[in-house]
N, C-alpha and C. Protein backbone atom coordinates (compact mmCIF):
# COMPACT_ATOMS: atom_id res chain seq x y z
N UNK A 1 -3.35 -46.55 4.73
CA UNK A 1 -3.18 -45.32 5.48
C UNK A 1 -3.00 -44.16 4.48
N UNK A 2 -3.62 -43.39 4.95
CA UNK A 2 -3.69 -42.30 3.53
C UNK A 2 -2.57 -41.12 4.73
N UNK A 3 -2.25 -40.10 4.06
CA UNK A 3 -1.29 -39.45 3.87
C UNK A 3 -2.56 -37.50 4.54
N UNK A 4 -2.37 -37.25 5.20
CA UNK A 4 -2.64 -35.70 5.75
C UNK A 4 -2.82 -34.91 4.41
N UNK A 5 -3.10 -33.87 4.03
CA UNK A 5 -3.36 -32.88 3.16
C UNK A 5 -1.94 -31.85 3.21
N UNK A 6 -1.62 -31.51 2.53
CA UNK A 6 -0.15 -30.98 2.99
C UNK A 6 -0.91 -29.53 3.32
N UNK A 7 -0.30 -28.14 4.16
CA UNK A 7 -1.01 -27.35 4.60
C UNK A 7 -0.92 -26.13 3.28
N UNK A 8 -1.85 -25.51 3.33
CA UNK A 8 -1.81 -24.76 1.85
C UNK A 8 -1.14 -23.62 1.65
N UNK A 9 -0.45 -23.31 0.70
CA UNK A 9 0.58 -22.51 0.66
C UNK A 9 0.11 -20.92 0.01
N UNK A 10 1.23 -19.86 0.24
CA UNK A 10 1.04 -18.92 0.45
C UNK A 10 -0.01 -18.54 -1.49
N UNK A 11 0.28 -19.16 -2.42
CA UNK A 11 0.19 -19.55 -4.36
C UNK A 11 -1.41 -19.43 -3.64
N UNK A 12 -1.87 -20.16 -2.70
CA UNK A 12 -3.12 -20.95 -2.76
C UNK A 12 -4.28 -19.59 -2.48
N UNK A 13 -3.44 -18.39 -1.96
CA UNK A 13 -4.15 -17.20 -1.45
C UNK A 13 -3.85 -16.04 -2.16
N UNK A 14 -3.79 -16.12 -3.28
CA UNK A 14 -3.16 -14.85 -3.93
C UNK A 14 -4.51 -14.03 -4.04
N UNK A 15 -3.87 -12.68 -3.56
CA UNK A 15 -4.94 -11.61 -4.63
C UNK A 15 -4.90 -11.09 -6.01
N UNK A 16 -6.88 -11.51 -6.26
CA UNK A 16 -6.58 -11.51 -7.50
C UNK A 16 -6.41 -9.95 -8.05
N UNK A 17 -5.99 -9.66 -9.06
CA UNK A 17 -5.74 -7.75 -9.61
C UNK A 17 -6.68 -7.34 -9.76
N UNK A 18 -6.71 -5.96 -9.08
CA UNK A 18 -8.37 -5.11 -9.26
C UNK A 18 -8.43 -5.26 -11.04
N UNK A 19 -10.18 -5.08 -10.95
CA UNK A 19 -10.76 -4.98 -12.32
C UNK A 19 -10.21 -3.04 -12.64
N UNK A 20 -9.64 -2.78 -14.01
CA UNK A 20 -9.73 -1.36 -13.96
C UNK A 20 -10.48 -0.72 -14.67
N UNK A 21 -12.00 -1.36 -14.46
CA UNK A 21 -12.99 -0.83 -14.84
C UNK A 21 -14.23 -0.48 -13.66
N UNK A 22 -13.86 -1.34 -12.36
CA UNK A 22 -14.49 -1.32 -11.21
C UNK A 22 -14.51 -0.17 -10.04
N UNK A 23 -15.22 0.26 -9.71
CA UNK A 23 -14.84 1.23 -8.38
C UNK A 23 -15.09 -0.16 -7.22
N UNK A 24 -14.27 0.47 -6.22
CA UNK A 24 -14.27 -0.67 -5.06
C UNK A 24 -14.86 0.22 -3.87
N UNK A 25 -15.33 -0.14 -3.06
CA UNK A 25 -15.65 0.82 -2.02
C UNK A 25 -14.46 0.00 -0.90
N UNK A 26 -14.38 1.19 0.11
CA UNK A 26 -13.34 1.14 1.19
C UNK A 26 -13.38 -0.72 1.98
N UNK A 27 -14.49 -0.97 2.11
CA UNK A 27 -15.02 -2.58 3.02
C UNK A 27 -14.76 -3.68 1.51
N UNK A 28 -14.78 -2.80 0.52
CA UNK A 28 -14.29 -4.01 -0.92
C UNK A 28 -12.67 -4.17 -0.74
N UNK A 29 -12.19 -2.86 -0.46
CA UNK A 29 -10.54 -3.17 -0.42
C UNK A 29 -10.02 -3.75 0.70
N UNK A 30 -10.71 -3.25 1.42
CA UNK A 30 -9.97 -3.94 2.95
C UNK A 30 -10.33 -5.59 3.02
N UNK A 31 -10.97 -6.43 2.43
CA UNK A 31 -11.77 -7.04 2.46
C UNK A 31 -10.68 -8.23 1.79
N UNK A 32 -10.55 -7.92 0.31
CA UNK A 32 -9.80 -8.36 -0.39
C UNK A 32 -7.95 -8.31 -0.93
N UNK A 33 -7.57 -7.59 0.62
CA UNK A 33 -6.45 -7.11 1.00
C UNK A 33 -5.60 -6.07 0.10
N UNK A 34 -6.75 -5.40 -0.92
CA UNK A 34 -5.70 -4.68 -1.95
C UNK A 34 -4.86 -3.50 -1.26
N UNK A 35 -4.88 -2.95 0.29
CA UNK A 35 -4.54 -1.78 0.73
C UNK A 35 -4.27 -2.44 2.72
N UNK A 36 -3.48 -2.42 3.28
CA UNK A 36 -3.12 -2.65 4.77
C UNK A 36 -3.98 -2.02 5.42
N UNK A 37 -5.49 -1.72 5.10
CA UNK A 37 -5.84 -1.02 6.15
C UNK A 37 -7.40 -1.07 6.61
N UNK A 38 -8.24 -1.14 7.29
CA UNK A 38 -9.46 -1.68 7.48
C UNK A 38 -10.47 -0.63 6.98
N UNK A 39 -11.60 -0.93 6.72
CA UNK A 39 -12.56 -0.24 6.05
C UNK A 39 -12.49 1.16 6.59
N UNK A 40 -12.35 1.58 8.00
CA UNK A 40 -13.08 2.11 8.41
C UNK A 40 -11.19 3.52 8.62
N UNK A 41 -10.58 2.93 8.44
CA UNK A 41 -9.31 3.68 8.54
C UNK A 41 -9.20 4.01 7.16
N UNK A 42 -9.35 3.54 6.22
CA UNK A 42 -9.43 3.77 4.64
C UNK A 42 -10.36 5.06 3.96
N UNK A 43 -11.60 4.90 5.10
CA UNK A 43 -12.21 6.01 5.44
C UNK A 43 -11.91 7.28 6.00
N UNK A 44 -11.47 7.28 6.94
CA UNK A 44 -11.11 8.49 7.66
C UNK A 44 -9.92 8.92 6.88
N UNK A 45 -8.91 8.27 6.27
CA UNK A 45 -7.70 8.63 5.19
C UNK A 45 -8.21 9.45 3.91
N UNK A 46 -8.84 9.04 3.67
CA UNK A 46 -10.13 9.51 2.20
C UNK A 46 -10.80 10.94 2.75
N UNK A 47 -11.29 11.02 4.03
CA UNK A 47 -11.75 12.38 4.76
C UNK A 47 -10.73 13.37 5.05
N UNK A 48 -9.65 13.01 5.27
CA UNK A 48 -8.68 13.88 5.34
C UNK A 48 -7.55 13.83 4.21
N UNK A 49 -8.27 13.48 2.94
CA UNK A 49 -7.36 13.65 1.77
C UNK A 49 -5.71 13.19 1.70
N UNK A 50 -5.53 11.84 2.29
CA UNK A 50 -4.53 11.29 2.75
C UNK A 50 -4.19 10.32 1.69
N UNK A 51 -4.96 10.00 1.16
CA UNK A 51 -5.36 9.11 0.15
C UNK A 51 -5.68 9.08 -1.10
N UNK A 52 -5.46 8.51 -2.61
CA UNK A 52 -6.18 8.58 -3.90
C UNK A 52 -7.56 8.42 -3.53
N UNK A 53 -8.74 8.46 -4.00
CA UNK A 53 -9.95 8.03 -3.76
C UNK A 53 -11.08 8.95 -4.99
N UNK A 54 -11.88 8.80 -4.83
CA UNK A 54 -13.29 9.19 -5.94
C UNK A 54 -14.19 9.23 -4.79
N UNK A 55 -14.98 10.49 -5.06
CA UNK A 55 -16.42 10.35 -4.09
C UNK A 55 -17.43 10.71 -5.14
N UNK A 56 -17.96 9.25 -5.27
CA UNK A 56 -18.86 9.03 -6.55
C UNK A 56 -20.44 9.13 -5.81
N UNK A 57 -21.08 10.35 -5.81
CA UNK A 57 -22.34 10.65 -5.50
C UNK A 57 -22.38 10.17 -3.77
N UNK A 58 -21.29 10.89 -3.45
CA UNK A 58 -21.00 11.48 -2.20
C UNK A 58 -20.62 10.17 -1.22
N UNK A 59 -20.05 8.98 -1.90
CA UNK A 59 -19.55 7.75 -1.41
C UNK A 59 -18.15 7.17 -1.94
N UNK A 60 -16.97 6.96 -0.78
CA UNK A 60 -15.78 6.45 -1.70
C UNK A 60 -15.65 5.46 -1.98
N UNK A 61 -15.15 5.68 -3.24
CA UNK A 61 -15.15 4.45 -3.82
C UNK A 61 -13.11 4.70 -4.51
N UNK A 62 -12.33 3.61 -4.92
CA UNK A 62 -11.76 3.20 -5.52
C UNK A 62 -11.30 2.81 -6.59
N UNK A 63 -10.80 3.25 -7.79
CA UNK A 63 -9.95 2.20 -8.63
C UNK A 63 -9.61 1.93 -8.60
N UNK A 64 -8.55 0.89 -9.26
CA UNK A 64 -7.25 0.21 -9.89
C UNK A 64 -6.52 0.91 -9.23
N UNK A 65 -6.24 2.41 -10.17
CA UNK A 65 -5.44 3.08 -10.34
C UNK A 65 -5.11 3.82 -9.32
N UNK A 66 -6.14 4.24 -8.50
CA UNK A 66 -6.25 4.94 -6.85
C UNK A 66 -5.48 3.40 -6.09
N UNK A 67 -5.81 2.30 -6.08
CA UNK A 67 -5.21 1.52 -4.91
C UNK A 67 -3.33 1.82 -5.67
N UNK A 68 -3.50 1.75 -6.84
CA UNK A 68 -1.72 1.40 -7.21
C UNK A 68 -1.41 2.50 -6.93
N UNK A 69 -1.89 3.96 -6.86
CA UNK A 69 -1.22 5.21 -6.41
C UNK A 69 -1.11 5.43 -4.92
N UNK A 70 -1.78 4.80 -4.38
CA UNK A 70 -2.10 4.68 -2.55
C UNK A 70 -0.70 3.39 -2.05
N UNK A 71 -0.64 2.14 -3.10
CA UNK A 71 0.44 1.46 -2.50
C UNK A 71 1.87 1.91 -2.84
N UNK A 72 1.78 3.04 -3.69
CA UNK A 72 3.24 4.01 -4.29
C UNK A 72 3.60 5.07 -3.51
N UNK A 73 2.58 5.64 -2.48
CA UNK A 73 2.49 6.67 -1.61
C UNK A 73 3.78 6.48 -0.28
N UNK A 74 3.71 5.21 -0.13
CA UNK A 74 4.59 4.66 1.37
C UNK A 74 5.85 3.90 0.61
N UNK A 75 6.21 4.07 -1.00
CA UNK A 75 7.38 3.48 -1.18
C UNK A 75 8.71 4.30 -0.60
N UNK A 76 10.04 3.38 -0.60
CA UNK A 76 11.35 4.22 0.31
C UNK A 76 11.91 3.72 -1.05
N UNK A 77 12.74 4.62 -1.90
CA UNK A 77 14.10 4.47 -2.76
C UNK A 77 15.23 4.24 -1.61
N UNK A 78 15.93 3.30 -2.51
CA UNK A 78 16.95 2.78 -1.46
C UNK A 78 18.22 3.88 -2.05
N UNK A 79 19.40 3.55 -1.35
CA UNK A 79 20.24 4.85 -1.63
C UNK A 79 21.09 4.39 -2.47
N UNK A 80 21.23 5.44 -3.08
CA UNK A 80 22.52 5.25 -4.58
C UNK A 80 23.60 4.57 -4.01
N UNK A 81 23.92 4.48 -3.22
CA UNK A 81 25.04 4.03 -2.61
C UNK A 81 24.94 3.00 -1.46
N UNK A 82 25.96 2.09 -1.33
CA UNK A 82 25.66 1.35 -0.19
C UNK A 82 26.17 2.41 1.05
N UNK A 83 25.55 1.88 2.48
CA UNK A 83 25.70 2.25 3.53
C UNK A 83 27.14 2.38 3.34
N UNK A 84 27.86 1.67 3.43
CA UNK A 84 29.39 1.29 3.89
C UNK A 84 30.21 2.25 2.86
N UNK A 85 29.75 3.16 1.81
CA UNK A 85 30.51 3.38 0.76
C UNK A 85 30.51 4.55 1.03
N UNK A 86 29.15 5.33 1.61
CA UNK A 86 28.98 6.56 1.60
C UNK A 86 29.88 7.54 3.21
N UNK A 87 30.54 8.56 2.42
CA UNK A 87 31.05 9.23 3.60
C UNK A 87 30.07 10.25 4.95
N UNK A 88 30.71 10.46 5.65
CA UNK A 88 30.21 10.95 6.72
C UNK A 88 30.36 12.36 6.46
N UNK A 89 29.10 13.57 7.23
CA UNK A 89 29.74 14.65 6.60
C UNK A 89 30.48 15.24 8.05
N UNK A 90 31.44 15.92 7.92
CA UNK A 90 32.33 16.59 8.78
C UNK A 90 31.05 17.85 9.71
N UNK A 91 31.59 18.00 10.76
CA UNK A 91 30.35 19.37 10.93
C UNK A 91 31.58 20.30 10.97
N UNK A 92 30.53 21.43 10.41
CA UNK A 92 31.41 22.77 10.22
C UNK A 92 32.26 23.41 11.38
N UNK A 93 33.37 23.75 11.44
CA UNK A 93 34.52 24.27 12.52
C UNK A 93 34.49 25.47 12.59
N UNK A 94 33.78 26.16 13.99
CA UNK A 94 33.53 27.60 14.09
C UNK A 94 35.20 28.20 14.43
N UNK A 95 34.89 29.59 13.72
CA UNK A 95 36.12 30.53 13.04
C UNK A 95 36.73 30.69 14.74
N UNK A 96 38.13 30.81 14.99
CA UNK A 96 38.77 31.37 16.01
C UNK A 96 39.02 32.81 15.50
């Protein structure tokens, strides 16, 4: 009796790192998951300058360096302080 295939783990799907010599077009990134967002939304983001991007002989295309500035765009700094540490501010007490 042989033994099932164990099911394949998350190692087994990695993406591999853009080339940073490559332009990618919008259906290359969405494709190969370098960006959350489908070809065609990657597009319209790029039309309304929402986005890093290159329009290389009037087509977008991608670098490296455009996807790592596009996944830096939606980062949150967490706060100097923990929740629990930081005070509340008072609201100001109008003059009698």
């Amino acid at each position: 009796m042989t033994l099932p295939e164990p099911p394949p783990t998350t190692a087994q799907f990695e993406i591999p790192p853009p080339d940073p010599l490559k332009r990618y077009s919008p259906e290359d990134v969405a494709r190969l998951g370098y960006m959350p967002y489908t070809a065609r939304v990657l597009k319209e983001k790029a039309y309304k300058r929402e986005i890093y991007h290159h329009k290389d002989g009037g087509r977008i295309t991608f670098t490296a360096e455009d996807i790592l500035r596009n996944s830096l765009l939606g980062a949150v700094e967490p706060f100097s302080e923990p929740k629990a540490a930081r005070t509340r501010r008072q609201p100001a007490r109008a003059a009698a």
